[in-house]
N, C-alpha and C. Protein backbone atom coordinates (compact mmCIF):
# COMPACT_ATOMS: atom_id res chain seq x y z
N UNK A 1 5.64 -25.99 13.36
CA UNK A 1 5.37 -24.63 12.91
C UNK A 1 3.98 -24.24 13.38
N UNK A 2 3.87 -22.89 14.13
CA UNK A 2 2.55 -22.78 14.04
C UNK A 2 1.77 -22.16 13.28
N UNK A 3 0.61 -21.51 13.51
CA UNK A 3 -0.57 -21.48 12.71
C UNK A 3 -0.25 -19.55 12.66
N UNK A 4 0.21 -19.31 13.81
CA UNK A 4 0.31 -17.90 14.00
C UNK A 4 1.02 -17.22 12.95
N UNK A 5 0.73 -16.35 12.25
CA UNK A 5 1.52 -15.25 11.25
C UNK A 5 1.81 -13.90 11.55
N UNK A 6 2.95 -13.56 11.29
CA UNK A 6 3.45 -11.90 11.66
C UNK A 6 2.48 -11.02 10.61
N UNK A 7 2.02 -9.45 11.37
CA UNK A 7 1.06 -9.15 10.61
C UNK A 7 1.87 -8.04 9.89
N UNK A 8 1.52 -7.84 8.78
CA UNK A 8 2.21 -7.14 8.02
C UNK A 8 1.35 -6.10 7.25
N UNK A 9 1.68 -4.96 7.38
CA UNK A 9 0.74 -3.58 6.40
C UNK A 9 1.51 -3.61 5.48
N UNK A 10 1.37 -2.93 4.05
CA UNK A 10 1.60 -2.40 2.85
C UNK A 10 0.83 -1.22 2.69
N UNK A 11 1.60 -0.09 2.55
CA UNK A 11 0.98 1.21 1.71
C UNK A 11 0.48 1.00 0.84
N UNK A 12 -0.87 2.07 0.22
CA UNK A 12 -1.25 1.44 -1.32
C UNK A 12 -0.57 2.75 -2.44
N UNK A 13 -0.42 3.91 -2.11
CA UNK A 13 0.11 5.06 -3.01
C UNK A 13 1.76 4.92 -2.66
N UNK A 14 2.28 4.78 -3.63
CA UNK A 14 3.49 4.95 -4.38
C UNK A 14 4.57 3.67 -3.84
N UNK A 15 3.40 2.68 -3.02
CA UNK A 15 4.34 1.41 -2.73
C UNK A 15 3.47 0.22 -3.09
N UNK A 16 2.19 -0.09 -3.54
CA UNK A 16 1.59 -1.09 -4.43
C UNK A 16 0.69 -0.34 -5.69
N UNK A 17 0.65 0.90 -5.53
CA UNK A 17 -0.14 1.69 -7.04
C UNK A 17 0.88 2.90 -6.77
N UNK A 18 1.36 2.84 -8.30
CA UNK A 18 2.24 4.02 -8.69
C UNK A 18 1.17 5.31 -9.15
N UNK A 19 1.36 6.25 -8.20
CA UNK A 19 0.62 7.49 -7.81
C UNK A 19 0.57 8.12 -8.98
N UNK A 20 2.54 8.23 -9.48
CA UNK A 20 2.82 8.94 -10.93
C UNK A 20 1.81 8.73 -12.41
N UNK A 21 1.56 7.04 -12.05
CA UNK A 21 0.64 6.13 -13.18
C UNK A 21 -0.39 7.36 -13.44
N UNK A 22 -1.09 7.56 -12.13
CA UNK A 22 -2.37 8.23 -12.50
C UNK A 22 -2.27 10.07 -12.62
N UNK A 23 -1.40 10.56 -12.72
CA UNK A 23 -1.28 11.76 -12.82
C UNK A 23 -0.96 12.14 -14.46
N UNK A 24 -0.34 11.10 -14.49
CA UNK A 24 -0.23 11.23 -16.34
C UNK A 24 -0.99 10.80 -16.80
N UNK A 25 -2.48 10.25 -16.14
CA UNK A 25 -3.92 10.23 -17.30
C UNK A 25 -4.55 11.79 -17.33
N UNK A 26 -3.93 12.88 -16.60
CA UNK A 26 -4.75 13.64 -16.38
C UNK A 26 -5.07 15.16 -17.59
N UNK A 27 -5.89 15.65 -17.40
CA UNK A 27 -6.05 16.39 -19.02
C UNK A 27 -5.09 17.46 -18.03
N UNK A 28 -4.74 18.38 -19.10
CA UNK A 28 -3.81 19.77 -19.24
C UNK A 28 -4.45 20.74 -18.05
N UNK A 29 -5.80 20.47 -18.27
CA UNK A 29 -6.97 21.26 -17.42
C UNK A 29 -6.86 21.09 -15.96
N UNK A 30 -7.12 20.05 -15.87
CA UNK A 30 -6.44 18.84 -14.62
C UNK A 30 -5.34 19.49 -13.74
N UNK A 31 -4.74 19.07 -14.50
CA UNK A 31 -3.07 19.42 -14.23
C UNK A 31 -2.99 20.75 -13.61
N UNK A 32 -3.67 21.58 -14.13
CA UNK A 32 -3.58 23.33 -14.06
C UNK A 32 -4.58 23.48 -12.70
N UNK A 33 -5.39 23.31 -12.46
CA UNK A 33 -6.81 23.15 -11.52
C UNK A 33 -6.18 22.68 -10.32
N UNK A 34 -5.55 21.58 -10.51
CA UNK A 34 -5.45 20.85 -8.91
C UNK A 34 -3.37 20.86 -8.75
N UNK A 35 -3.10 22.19 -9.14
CA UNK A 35 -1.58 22.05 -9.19
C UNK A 35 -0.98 21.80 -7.58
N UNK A 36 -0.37 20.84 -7.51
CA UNK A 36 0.32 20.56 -5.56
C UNK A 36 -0.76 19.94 -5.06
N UNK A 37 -1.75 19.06 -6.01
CA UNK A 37 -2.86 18.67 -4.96
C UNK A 37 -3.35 17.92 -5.73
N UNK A 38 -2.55 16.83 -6.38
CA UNK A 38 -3.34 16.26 -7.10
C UNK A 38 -4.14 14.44 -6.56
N UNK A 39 -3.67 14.51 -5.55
CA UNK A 39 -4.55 13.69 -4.07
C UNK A 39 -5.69 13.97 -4.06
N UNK A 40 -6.32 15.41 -4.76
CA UNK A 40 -7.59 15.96 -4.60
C UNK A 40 -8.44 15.83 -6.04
N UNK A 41 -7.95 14.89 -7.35
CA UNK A 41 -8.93 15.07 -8.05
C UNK A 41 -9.05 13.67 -8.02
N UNK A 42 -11.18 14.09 -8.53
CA UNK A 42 -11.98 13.35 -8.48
C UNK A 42 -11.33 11.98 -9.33
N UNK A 43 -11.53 10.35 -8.32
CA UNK A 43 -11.05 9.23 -9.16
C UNK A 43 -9.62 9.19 -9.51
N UNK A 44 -8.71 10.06 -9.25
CA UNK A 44 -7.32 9.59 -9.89
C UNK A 44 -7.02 8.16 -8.91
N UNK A 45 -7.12 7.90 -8.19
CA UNK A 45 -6.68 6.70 -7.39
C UNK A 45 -7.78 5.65 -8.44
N UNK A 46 -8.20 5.54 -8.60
CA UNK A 46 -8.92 4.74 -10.15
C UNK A 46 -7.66 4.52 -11.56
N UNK A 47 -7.39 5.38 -11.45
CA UNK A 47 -6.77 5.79 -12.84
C UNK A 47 -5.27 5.28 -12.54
N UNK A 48 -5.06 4.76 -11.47
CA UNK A 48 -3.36 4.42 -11.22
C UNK A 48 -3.24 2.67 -11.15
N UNK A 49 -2.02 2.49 -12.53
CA UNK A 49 -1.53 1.50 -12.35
C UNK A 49 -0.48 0.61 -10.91
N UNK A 50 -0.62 -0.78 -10.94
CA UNK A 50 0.54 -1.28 -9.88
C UNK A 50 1.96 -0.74 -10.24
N UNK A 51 2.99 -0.70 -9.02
CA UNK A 51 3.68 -0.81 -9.22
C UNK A 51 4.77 -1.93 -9.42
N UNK A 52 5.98 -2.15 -10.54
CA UNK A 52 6.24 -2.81 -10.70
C UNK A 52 6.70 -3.70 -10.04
N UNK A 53 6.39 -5.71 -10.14
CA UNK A 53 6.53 -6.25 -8.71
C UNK A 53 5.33 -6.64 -7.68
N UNK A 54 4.96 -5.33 -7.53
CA UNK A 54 4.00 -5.13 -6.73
C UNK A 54 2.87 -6.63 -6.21
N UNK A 55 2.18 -7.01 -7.38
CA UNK A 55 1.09 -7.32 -7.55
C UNK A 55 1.65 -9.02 -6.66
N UNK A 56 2.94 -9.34 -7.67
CA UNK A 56 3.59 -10.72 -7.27
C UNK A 56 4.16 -10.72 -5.67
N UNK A 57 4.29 -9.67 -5.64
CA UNK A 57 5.20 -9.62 -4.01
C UNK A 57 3.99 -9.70 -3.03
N UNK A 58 2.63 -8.77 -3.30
CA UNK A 58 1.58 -8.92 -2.38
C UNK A 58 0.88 -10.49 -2.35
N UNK A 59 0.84 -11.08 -3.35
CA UNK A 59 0.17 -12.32 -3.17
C UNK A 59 1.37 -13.23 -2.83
N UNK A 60 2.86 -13.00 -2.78
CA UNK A 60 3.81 -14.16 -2.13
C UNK A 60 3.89 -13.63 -0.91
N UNK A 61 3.90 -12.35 -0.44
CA UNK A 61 3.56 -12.24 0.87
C UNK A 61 2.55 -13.04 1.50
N UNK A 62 1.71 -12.76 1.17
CA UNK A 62 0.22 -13.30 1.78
C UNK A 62 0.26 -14.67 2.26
N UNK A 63 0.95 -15.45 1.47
CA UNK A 63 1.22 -17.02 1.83
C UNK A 63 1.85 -17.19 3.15
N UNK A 64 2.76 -16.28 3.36
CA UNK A 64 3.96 -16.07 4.73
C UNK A 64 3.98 -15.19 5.82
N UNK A 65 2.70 -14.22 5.59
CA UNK A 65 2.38 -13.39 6.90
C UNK A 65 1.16 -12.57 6.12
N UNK A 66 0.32 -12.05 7.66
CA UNK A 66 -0.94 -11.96 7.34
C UNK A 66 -1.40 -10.49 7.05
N UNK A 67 -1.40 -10.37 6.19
CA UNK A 67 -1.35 -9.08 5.11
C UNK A 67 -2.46 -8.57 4.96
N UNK A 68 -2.29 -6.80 4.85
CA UNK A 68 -3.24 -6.13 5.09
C UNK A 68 -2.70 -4.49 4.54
N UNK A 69 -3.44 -4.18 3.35
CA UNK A 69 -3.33 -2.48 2.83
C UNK A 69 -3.74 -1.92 3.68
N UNK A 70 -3.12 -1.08 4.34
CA UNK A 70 -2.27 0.16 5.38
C UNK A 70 -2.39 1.73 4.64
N UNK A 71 -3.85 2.04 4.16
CA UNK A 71 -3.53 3.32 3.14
C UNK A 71 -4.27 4.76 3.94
N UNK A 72 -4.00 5.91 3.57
CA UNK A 72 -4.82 6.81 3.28
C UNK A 72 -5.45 7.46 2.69
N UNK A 73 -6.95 8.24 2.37
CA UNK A 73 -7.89 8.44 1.75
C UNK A 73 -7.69 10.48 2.02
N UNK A 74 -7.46 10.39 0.90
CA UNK A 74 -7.44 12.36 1.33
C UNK A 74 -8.72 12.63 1.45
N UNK A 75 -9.00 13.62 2.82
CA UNK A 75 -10.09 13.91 3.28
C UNK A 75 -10.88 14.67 2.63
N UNK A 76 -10.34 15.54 1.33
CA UNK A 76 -11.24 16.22 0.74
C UNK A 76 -10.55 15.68 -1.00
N UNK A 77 -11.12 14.07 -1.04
CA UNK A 77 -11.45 13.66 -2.35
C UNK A 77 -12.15 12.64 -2.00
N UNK A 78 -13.20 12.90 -1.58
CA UNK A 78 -14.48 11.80 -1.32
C UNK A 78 -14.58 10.08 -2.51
N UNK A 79 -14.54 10.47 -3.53
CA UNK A 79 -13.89 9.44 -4.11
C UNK A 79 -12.71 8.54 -4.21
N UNK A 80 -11.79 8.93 -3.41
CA UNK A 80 -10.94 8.27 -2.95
C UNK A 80 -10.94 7.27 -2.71
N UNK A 81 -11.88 6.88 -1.67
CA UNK A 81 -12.19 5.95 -0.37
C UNK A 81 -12.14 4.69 -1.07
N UNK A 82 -13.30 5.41 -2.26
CA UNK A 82 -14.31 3.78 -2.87
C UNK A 82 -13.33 3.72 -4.04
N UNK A 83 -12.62 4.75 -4.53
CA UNK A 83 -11.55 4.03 -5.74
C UNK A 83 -10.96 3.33 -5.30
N UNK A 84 -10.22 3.04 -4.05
CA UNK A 84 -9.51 2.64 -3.43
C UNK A 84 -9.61 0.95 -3.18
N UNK A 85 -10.62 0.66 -2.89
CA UNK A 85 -11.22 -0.54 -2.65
C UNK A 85 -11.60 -0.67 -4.22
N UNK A 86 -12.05 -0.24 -5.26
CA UNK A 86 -11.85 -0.73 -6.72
C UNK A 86 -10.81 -0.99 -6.95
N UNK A 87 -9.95 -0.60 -6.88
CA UNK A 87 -8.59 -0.61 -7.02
C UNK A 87 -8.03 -2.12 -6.48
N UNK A 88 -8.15 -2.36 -5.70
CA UNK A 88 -7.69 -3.74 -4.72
C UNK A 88 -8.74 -4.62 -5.13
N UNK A 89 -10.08 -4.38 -5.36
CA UNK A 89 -10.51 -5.42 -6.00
C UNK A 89 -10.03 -6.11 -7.56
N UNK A 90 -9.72 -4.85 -8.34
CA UNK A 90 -9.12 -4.89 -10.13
C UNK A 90 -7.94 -5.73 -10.09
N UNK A 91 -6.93 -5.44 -9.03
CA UNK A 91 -5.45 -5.80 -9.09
C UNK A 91 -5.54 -6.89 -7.80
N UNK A 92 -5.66 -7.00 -7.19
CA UNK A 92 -5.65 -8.06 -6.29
C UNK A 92 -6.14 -8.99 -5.29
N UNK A 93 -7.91 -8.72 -6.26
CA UNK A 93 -8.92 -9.73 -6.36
C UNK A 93 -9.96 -9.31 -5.19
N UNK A 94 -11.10 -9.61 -5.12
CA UNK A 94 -12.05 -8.60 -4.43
C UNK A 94 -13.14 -10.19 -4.28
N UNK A 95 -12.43 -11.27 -4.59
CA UNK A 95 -13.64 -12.23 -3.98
C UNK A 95 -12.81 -13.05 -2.68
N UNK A 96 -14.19 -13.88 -2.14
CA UNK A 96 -13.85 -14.37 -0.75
C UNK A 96 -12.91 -15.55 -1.26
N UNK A 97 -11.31 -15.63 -0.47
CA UNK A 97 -10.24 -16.38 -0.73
C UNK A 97 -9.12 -15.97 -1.79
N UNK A 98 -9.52 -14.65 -1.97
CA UNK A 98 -8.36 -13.79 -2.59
C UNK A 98 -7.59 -13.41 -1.77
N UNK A 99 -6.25 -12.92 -1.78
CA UNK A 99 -5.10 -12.49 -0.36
C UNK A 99 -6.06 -11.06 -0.28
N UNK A 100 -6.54 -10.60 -0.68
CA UNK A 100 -7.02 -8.93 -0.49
C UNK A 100 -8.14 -8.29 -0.03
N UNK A 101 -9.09 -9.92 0.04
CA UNK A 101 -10.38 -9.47 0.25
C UNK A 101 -10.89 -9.06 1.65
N UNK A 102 -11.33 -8.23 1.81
CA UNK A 102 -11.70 -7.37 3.02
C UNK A 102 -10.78 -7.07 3.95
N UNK A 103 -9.36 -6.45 3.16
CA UNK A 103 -7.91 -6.81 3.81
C UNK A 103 -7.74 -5.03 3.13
N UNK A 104 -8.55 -3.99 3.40
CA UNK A 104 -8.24 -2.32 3.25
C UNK A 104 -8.60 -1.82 3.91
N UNK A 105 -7.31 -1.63 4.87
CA UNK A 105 -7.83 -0.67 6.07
C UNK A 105 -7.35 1.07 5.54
N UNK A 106 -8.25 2.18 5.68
CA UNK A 106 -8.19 2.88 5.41
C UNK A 106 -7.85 4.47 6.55
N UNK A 107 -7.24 4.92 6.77
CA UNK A 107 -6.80 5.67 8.03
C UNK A 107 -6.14 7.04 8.35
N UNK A 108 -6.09 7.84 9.05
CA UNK A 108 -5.13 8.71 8.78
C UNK A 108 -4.72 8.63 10.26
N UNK A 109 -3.77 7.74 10.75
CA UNK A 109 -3.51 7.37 11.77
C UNK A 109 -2.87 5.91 11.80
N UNK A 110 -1.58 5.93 11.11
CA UNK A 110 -1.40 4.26 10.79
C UNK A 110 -0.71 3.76 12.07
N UNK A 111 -0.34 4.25 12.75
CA UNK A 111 0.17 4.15 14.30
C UNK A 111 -0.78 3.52 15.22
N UNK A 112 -2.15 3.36 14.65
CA UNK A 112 -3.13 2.96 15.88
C UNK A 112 -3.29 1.61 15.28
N UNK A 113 -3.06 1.17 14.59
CA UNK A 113 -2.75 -0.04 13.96
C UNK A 113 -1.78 -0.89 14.62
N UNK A 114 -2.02 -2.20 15.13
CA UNK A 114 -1.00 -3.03 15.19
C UNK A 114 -0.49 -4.04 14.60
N UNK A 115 0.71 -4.39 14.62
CA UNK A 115 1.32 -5.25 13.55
C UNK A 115 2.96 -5.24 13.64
N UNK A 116 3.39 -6.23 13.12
CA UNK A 116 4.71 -6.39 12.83
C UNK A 116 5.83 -5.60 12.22
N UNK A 117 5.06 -4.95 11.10
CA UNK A 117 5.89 -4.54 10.06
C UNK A 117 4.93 -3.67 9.36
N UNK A 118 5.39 -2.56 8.76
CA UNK A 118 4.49 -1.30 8.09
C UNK A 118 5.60 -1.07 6.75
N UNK A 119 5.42 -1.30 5.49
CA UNK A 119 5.78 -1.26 4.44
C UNK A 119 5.32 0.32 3.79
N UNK A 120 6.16 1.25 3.86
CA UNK A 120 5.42 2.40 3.43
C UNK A 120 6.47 3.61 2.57
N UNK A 121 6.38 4.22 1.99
CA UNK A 121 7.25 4.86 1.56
C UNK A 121 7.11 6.47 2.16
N UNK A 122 6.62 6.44 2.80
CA UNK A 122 6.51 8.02 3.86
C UNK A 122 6.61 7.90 5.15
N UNK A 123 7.58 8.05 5.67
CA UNK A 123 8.02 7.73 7.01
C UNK A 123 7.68 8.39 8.62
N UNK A 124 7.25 9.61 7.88
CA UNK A 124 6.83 11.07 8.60
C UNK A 124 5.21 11.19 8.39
N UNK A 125 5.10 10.62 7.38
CA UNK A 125 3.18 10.90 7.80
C UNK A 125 1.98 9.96 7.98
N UNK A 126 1.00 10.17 8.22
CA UNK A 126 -0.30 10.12 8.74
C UNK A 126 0.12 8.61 9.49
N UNK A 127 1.17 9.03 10.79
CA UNK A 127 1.13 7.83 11.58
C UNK A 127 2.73 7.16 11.62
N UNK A 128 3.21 6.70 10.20
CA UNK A 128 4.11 5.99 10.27
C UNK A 128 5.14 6.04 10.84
N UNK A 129 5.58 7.39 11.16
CA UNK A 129 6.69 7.18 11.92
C UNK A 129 6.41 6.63 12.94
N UNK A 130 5.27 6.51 13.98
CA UNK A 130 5.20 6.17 15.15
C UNK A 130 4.33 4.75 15.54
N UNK A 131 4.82 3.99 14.19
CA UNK A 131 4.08 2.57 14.24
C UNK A 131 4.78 1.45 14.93
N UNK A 132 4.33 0.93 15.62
CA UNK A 132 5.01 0.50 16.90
C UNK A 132 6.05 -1.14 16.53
N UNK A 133 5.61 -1.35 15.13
CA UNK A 133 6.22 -2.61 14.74
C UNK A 133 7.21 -1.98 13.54
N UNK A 134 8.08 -2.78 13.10
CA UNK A 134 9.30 -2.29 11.89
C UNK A 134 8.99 -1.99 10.75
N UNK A 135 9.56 -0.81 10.22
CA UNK A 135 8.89 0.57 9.58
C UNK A 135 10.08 -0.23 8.16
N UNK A 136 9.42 -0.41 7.55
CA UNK A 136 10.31 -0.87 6.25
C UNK A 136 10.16 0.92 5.03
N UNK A 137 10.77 1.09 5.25
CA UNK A 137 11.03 2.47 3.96
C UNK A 137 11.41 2.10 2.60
N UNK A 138 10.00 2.25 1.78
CA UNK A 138 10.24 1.28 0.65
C UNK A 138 10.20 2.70 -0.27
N UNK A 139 11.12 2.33 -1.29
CA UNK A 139 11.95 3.51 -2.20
C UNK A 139 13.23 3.93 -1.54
N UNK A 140 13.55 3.38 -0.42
CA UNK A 140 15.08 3.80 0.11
C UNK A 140 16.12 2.89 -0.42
N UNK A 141 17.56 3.67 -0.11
CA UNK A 141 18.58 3.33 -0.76
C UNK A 141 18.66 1.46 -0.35
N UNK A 142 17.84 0.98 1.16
CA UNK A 142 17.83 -0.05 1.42
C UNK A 142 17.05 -1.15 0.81
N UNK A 143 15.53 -0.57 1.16
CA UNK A 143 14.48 -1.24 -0.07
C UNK A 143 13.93 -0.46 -1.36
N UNK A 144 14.82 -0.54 -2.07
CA UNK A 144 13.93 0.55 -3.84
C UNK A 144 13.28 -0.16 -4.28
N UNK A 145 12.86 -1.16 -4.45
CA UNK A 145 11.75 -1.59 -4.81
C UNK A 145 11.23 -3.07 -4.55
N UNK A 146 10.64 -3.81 -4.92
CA UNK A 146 9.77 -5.27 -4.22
C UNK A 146 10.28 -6.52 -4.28
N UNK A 147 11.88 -6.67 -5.32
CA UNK A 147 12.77 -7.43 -5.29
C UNK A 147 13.55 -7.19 -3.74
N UNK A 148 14.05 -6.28 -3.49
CA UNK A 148 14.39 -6.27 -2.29
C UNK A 148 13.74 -6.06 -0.82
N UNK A 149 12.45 -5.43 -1.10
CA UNK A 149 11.44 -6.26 0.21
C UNK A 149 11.65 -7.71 0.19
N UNK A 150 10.81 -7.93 -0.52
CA UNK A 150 10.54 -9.75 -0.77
C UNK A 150 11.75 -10.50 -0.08
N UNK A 151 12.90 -10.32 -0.86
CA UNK A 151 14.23 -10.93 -0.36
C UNK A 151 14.41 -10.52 1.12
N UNK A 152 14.11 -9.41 1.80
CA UNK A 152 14.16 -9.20 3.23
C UNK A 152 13.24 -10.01 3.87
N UNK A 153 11.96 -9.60 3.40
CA UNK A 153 10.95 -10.62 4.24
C UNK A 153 11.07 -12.03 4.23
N UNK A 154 11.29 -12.57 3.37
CA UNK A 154 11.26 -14.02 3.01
C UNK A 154 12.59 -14.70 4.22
N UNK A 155 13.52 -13.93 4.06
CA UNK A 155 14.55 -14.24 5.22
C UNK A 155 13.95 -14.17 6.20
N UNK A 156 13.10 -12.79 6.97
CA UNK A 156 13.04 -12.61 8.34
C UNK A 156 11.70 -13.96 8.29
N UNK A 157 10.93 -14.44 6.96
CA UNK A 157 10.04 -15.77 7.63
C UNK A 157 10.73 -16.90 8.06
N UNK A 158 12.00 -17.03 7.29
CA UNK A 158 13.08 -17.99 7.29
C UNK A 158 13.33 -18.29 8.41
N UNK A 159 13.61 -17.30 9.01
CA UNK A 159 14.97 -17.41 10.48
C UNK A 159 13.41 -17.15 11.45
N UNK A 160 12.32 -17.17 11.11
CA UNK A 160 11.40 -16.51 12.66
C UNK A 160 10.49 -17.67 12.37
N UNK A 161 10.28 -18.55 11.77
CA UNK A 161 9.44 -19.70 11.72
C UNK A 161 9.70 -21.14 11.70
């Protein structure tokens, strides 16, 4: 076996932090202020729980290919960026020899990225459709959620290693 690992992205909004989590911390005020845009208030990417699965599937990944958050930062919520990386430090460890550490690439262009496999639940934006390795569509009727990634990936390490 060798040493080499298939590289693998994960989305971080609505395919390892449930987006919904953090919209329902938000006040009434909130809600009303940033209506169709709520990508744009200050810290909600702070305020969002994993999704379910999530947390276990990213660190059994990590053992079997070389893993890396694949996200975007809305350009006009400057806080984003750095919730973002709080975020991955809170849930899936932020010291040296954690699967996560210095493993957030941040982009609006996930296509210039290379890699094996792009885990994402938006197929059409900032990049993904045109990512040059296999576009896993997670929330589809194929993968709905991280029981059935996992079970896909774990096969394709099976049969490719």
């Amino acid at each position: 076996m060798s040493d080499y690992k298939d590289t693998l992205y994960i989305d971080m909004d609505n395919v390892i932090a449930d987006f919904k989590s953090g919209i329902r911390t938000l006040s009434e005020s909130e809600l009303e202020e940033f209506r169709d845009r709520y990508d744009e208030v200050p810290h909600i990417f702070s305020k969002m729980k994993p999704m379910e699965g999530a947390v276990d599937a990213f660190k059994h990944l990590s053992q079997y290919y070389d893993v890396y958050i694949l996200s975007t930062a809305p350009w006009n919520n400057p806080s984003a960026w750095s919730d973002k990386l709080e975020w991955v430090k809170l849930y899936l460890g932020g010291e040296a020899g954690d699967p996560a550490y210095k493993r957030l690439i941040l982009t609006h262009h996930k296509n210039l990225n290379r890699g094996d496999c792009l885990i994402d639940d938006r197929i059409d934006k900032n990049g993904s459709g045109s990512f040059s390795g296999e576009l896993i569509h997670f929330g589809s009727e194929k993968y709905p959620d991280w029981r059935a990634v996992v079970k896909y990936l774990d096969e394709v390490f099976i049969y490719t290693s």
